[in-house]
PDB file of N, CA and C in Angstrom:
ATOM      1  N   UNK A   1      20.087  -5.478   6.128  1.00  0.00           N
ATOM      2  CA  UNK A   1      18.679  -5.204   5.853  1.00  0.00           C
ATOM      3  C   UNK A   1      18.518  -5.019   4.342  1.00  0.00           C
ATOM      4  N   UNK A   2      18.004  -5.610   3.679  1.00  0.00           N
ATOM      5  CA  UNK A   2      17.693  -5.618   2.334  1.00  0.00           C
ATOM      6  C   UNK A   2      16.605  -4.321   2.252  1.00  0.00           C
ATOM      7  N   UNK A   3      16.283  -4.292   0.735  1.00  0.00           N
ATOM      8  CA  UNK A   3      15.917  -3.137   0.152  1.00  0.00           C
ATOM      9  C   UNK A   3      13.939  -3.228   0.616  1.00  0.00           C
ATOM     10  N   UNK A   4      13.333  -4.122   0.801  1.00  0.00           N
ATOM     11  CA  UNK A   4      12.109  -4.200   1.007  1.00  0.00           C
ATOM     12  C   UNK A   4      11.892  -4.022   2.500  1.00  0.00           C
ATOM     13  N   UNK A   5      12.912  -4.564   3.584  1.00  0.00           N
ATOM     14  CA  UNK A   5      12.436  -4.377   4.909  1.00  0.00           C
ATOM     15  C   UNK A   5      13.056  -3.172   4.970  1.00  0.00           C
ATOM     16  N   UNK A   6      13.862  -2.067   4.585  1.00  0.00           N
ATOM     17  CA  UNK A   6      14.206  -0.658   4.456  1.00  0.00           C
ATOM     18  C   UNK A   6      12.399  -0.035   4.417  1.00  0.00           C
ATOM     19  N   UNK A   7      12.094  -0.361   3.244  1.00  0.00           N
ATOM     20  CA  UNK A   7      11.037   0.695   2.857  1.00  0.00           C
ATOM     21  C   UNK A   7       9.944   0.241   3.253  1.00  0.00           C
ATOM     22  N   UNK A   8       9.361  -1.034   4.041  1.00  0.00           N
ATOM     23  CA  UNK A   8       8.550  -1.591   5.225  1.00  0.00           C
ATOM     24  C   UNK A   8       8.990  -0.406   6.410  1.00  0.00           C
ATOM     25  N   UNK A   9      10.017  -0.310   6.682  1.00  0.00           N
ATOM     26  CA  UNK A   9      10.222   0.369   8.051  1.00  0.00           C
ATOM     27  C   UNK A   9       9.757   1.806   7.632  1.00  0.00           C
ATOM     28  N   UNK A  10      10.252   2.512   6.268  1.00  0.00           N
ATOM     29  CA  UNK A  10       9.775   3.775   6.161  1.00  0.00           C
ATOM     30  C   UNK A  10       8.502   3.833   6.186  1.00  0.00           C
ATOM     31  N   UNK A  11       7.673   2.811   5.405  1.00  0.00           N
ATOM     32  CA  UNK A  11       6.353   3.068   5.572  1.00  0.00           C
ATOM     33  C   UNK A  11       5.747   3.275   6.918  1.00  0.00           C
ATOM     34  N   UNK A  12       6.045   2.456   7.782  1.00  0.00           N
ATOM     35  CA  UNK A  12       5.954   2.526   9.062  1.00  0.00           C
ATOM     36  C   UNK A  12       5.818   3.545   9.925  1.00  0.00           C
ATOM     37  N   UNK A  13       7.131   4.040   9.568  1.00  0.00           N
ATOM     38  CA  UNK A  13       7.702   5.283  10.012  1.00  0.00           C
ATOM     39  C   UNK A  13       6.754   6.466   9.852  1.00  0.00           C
ATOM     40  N   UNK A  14       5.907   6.281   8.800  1.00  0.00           N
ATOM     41  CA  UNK A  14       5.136   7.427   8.506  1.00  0.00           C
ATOM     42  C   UNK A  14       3.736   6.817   8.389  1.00  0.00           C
ATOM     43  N   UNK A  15       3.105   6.000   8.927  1.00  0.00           N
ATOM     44  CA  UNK A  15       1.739   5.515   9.437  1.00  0.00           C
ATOM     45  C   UNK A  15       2.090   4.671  10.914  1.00  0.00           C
ATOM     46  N   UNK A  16       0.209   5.004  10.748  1.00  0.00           N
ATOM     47  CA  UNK A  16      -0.208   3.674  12.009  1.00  0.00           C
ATOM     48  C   UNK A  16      -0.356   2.808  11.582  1.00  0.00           C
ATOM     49  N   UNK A  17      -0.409   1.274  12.077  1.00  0.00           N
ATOM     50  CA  UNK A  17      -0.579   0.166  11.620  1.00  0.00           C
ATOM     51  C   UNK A  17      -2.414   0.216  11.756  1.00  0.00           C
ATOM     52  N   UNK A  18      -3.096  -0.275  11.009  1.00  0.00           N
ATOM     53  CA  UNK A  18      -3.995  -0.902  11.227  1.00  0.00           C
ATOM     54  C   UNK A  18      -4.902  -2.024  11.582  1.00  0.00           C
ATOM     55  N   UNK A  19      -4.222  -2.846  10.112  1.00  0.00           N
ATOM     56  CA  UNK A  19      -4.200  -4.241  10.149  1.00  0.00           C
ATOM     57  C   UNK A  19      -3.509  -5.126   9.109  1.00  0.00           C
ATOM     58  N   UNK A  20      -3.056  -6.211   9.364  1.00  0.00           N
ATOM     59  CA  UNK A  20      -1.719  -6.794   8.788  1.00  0.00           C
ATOM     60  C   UNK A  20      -3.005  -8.563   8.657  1.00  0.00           C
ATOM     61  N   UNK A  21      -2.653  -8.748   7.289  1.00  0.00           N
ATOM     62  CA  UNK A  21      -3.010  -9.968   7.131  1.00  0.00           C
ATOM     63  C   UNK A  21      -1.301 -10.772   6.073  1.00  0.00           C
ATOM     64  N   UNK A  22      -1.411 -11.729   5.852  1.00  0.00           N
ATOM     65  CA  UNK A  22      -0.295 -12.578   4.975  1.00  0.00           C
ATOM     66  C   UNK A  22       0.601 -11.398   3.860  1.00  0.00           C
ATOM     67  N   UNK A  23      -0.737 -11.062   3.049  1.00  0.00           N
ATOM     68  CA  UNK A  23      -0.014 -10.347   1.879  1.00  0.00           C
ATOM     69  C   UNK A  23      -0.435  -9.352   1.706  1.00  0.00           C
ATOM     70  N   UNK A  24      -1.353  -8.335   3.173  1.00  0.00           N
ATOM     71  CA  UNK A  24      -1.668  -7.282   2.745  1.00  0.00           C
ATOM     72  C   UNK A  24      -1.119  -6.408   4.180  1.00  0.00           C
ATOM     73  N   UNK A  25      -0.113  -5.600   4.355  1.00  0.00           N
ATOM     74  CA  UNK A  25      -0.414  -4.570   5.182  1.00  0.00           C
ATOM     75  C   UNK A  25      -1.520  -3.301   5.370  1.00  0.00           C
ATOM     76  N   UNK A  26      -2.521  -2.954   5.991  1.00  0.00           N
ATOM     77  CA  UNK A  26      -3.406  -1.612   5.776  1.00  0.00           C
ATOM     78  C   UNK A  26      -2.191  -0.518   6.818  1.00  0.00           C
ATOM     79  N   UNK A  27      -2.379   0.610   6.620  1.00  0.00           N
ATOM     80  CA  UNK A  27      -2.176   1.848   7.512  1.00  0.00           C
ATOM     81  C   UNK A  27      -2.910   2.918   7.450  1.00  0.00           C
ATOM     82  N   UNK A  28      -2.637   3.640   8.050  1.00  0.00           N
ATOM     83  CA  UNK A  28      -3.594   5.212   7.820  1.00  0.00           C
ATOM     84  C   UNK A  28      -2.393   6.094   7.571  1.00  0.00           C
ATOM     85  N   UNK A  29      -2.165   6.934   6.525  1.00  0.00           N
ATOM     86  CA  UNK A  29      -0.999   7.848   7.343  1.00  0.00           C
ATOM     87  C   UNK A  29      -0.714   9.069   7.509  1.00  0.00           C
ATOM     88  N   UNK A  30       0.592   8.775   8.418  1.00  0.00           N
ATOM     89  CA  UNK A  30       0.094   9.950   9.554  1.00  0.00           C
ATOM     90  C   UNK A  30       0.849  11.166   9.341  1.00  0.00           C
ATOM     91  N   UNK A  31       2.261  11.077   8.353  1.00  0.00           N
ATOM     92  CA  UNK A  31       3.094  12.202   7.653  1.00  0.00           C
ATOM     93  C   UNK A  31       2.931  12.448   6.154  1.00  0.00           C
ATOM     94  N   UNK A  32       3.110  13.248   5.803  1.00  0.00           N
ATOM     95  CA  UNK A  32       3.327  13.495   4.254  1.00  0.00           C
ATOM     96  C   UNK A  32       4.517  12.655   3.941  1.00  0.00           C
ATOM     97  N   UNK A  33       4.185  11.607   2.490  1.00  0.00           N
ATOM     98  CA  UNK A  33       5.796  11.274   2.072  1.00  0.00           C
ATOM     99  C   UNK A  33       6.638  11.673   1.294  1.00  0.00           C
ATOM    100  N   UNK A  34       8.149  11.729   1.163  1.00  0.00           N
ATOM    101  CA  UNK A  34       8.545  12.705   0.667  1.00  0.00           C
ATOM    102  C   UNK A  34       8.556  12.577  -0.769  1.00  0.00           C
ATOM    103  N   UNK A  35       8.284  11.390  -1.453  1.00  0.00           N
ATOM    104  CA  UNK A  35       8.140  11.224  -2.704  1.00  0.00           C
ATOM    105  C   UNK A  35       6.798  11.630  -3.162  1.00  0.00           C
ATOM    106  N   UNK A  36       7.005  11.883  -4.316  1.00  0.00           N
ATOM    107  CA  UNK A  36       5.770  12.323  -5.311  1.00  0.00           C
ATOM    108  C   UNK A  36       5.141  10.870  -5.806  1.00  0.00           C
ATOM    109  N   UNK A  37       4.910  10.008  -5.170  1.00  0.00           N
ATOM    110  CA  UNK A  37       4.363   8.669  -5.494  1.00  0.00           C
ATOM    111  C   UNK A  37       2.755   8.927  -5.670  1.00  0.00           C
ATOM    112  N   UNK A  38       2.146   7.962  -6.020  1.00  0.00           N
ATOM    113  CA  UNK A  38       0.786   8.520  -6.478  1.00  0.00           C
ATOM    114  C   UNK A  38      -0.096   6.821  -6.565  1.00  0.00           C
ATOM    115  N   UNK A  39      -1.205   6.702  -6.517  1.00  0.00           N
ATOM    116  CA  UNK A  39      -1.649   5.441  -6.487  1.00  0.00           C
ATOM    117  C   UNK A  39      -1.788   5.462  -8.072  1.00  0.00           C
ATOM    118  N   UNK A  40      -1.533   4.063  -8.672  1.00  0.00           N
ATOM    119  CA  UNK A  40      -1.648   3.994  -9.852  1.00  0.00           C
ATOM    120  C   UNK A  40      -2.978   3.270 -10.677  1.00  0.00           C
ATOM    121  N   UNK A  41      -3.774   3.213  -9.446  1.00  0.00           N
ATOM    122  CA  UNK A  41      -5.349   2.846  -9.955  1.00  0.00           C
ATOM    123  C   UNK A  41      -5.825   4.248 -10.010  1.00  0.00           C
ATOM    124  N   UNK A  42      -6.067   5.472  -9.256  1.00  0.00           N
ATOM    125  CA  UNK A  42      -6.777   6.179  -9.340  1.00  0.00           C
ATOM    126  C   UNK A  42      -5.983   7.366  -9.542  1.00  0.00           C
ATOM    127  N   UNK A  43      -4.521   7.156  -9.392  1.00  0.00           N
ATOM    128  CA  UNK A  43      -3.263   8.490 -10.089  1.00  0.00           C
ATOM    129  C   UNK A  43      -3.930   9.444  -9.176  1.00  0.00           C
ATOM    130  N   UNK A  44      -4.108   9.168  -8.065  1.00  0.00           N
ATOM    131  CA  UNK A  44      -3.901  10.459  -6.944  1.00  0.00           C
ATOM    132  C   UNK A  44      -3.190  10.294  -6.320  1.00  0.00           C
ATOM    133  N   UNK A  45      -2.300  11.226  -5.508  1.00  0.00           N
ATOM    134  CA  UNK A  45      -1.444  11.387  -4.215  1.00  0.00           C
ATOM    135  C   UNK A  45      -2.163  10.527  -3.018  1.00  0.00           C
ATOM    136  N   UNK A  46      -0.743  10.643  -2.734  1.00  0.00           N
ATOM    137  CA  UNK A  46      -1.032   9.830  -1.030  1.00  0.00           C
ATOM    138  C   UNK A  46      -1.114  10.797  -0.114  1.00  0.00           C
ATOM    139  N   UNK A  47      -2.482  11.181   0.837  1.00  0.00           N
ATOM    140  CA  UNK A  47      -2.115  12.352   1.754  1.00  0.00           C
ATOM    141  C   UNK A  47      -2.428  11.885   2.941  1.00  0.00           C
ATOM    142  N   UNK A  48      -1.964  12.818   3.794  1.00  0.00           N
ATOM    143  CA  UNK A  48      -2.180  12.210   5.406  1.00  0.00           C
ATOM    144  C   UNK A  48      -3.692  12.547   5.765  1.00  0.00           C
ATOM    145  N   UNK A  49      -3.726  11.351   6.810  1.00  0.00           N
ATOM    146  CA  UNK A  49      -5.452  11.134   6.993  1.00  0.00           C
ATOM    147  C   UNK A  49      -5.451   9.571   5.938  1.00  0.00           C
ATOM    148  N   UNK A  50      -5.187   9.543   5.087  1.00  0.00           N
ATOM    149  CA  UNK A  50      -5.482   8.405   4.438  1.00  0.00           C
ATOM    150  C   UNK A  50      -5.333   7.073   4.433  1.00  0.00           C
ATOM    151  N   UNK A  51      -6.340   6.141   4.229  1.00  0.00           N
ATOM    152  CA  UNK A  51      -6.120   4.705   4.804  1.00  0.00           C
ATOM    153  C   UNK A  51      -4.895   4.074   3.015  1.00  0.00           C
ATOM    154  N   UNK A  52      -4.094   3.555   3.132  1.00  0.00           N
ATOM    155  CA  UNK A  52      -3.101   2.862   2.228  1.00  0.00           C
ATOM    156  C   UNK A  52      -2.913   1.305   2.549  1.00  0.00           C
ATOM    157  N   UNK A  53      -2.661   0.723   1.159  1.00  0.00           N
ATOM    158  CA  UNK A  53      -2.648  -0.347   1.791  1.00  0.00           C
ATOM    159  C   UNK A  53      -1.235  -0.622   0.974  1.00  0.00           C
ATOM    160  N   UNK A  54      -0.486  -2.001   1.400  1.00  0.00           N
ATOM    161  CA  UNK A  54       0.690  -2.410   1.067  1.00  0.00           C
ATOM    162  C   UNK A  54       1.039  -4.060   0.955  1.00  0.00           C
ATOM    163  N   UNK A  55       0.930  -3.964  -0.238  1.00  0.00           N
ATOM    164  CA  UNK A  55       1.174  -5.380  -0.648  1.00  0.00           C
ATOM    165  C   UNK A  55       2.299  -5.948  -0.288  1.00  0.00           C
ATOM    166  N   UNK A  56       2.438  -7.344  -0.355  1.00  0.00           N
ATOM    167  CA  UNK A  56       3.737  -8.054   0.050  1.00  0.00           C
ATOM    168  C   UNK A  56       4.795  -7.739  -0.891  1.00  0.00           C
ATOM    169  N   UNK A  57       4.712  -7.381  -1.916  1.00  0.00           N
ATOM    170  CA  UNK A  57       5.387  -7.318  -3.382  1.00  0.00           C
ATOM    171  C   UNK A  57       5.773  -6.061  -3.293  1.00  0.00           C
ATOM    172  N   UNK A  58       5.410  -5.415  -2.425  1.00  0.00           N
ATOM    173  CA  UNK A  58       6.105  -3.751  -1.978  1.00  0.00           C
ATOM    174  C   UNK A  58       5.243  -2.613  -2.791  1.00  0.00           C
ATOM    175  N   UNK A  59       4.214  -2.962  -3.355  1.00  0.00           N
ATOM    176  CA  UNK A  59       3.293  -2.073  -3.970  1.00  0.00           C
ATOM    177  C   UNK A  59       2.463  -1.630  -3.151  1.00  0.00           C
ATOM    178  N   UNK A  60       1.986  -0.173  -3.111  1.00  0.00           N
ATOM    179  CA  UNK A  60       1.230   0.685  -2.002  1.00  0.00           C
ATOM    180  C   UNK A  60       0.072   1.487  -3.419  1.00  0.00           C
ATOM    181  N   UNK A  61      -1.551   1.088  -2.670  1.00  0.00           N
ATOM    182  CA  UNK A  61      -1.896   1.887  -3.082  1.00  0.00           C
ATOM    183  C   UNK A  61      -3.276   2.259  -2.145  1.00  0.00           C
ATOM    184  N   UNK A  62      -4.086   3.221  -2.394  1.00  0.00           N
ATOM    185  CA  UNK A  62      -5.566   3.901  -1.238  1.00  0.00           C
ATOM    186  C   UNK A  62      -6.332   2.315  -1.091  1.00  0.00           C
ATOM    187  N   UNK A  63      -6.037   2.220  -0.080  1.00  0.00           N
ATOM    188  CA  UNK A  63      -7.298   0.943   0.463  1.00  0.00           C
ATOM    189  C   UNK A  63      -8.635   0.760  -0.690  1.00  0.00           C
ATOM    190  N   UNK A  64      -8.972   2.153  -0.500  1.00  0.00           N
ATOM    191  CA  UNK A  64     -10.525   1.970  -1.219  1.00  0.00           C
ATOM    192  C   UNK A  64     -10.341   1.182  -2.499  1.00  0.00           C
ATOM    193  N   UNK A  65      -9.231   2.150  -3.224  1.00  0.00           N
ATOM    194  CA  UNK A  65      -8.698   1.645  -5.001  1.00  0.00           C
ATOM    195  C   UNK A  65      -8.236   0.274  -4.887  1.00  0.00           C
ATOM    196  N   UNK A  66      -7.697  -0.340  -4.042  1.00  0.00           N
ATOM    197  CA  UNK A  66      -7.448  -2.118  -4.145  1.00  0.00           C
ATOM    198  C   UNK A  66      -8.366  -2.891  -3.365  1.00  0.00           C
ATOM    199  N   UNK A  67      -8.995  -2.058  -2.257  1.00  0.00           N
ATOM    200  CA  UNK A  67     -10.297  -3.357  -2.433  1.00  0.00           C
ATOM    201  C   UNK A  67     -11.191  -3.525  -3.215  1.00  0.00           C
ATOM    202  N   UNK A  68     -11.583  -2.339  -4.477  1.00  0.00           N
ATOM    203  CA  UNK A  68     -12.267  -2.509  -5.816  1.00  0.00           C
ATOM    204  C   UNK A  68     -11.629  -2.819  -6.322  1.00  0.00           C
ATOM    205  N   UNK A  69     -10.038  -3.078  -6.339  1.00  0.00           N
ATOM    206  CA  UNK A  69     -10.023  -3.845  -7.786  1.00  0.00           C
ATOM    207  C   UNK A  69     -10.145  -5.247  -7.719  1.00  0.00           C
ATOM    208  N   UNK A  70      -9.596  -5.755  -6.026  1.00  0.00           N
ATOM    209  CA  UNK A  70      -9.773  -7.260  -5.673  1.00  0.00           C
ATOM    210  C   UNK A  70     -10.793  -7.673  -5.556  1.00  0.00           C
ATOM    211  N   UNK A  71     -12.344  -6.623  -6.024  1.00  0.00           N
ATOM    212  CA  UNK A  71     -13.413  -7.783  -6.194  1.00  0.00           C
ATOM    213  C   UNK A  71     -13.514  -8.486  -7.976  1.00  0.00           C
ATOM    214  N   UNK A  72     -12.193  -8.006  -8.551  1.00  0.00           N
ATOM    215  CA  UNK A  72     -12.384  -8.436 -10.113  1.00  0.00           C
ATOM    216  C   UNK A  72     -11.405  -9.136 -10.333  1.00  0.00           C
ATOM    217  N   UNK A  73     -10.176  -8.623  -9.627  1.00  0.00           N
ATOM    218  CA  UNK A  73      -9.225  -9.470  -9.931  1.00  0.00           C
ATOM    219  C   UNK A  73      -8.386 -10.037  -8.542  1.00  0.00           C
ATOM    220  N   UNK A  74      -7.255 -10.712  -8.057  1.00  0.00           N
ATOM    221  CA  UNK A  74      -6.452 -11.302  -7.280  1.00  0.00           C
ATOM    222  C   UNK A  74      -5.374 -10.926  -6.874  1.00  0.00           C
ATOM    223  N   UNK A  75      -4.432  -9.814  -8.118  1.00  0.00           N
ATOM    224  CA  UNK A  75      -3.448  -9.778  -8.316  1.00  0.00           C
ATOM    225  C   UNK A  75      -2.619  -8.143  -8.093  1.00  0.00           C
ATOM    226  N   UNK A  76      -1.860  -8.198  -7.907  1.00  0.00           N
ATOM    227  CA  UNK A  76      -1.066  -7.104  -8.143  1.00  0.00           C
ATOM    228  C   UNK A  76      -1.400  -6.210  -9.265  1.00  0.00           C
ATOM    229  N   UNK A  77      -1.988  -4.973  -9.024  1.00  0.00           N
ATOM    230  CA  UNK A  77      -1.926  -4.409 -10.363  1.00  0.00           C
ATOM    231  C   UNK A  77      -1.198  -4.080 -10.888  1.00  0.00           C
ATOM    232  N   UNK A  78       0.235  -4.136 -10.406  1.00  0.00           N
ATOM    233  CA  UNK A  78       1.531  -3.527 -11.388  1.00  0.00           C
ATOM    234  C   UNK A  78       2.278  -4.945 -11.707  1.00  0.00           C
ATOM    235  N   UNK A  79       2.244  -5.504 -10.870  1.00  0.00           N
ATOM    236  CA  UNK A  79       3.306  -6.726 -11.323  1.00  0.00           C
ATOM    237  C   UNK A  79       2.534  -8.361 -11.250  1.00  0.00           C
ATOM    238  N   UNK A  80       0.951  -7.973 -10.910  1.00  0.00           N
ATOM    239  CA  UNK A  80       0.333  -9.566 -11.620  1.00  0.00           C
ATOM    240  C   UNK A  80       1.072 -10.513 -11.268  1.00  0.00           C
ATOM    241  N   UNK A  81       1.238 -10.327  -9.394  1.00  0.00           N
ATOM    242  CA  UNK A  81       1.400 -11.439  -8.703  1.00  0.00           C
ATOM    243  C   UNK A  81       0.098 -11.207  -7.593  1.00  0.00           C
ATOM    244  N   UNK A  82       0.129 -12.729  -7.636  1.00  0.00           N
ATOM    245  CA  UNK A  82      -1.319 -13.451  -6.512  1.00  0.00           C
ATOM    246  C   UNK A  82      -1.339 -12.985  -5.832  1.00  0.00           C
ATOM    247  N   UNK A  83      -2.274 -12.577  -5.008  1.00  0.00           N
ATOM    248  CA  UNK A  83      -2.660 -11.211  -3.842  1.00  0.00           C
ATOM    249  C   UNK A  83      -3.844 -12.119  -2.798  1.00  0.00           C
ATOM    250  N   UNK A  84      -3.697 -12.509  -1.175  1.00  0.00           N
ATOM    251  CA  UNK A  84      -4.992 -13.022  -1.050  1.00  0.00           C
ATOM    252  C   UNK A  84      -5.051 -12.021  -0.031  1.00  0.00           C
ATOM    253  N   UNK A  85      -6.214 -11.191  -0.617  1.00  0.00           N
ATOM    254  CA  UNK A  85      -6.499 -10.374   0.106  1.00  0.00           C
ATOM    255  C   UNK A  85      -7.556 -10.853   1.830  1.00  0.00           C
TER     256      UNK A  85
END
């Protein structure tokens, strides 16, 4: 198991699925995670109750914060790869 389907399964592990398109996973989730990770559009925490979304490229950030940014741009905001949302 490589290093991306590892941390697919953790994500998992700690949400519900919602909805899964090509290059976007959504979840809600449902545990606290144990990292201090933080969305890097809006630099808040990830807390439970919250809808997250998860790019193919292994980037996670609040649903709300990447469907505003994908009405401006396409791409990954950290690594500015093609995103079809």
């Amino acid at each position: 198991m490589n290093i991306f389907s590892s941390f697919f399964q953790y994500i998992k592990s700690k949400c519900s699925s919602k909805q899964e398109n090509r290059d976007i996973m959504n979840y809600r989730i449902e545990k606290s995670f144990i990292d201090d990770d933080e969305c890097i559009i809006c630099l808040g925490e990830y807390n439970q109750g919250q809808n997250i979304s998860l790019l193919f490229c292994g980037h996670r950030f609040h649903k709300p914060c990447i469907d505003y940014w994908f009405k401006y741009k396409k791409t990954c905001p950290l690594c500015d790869i093609e995103i079809k949302p």
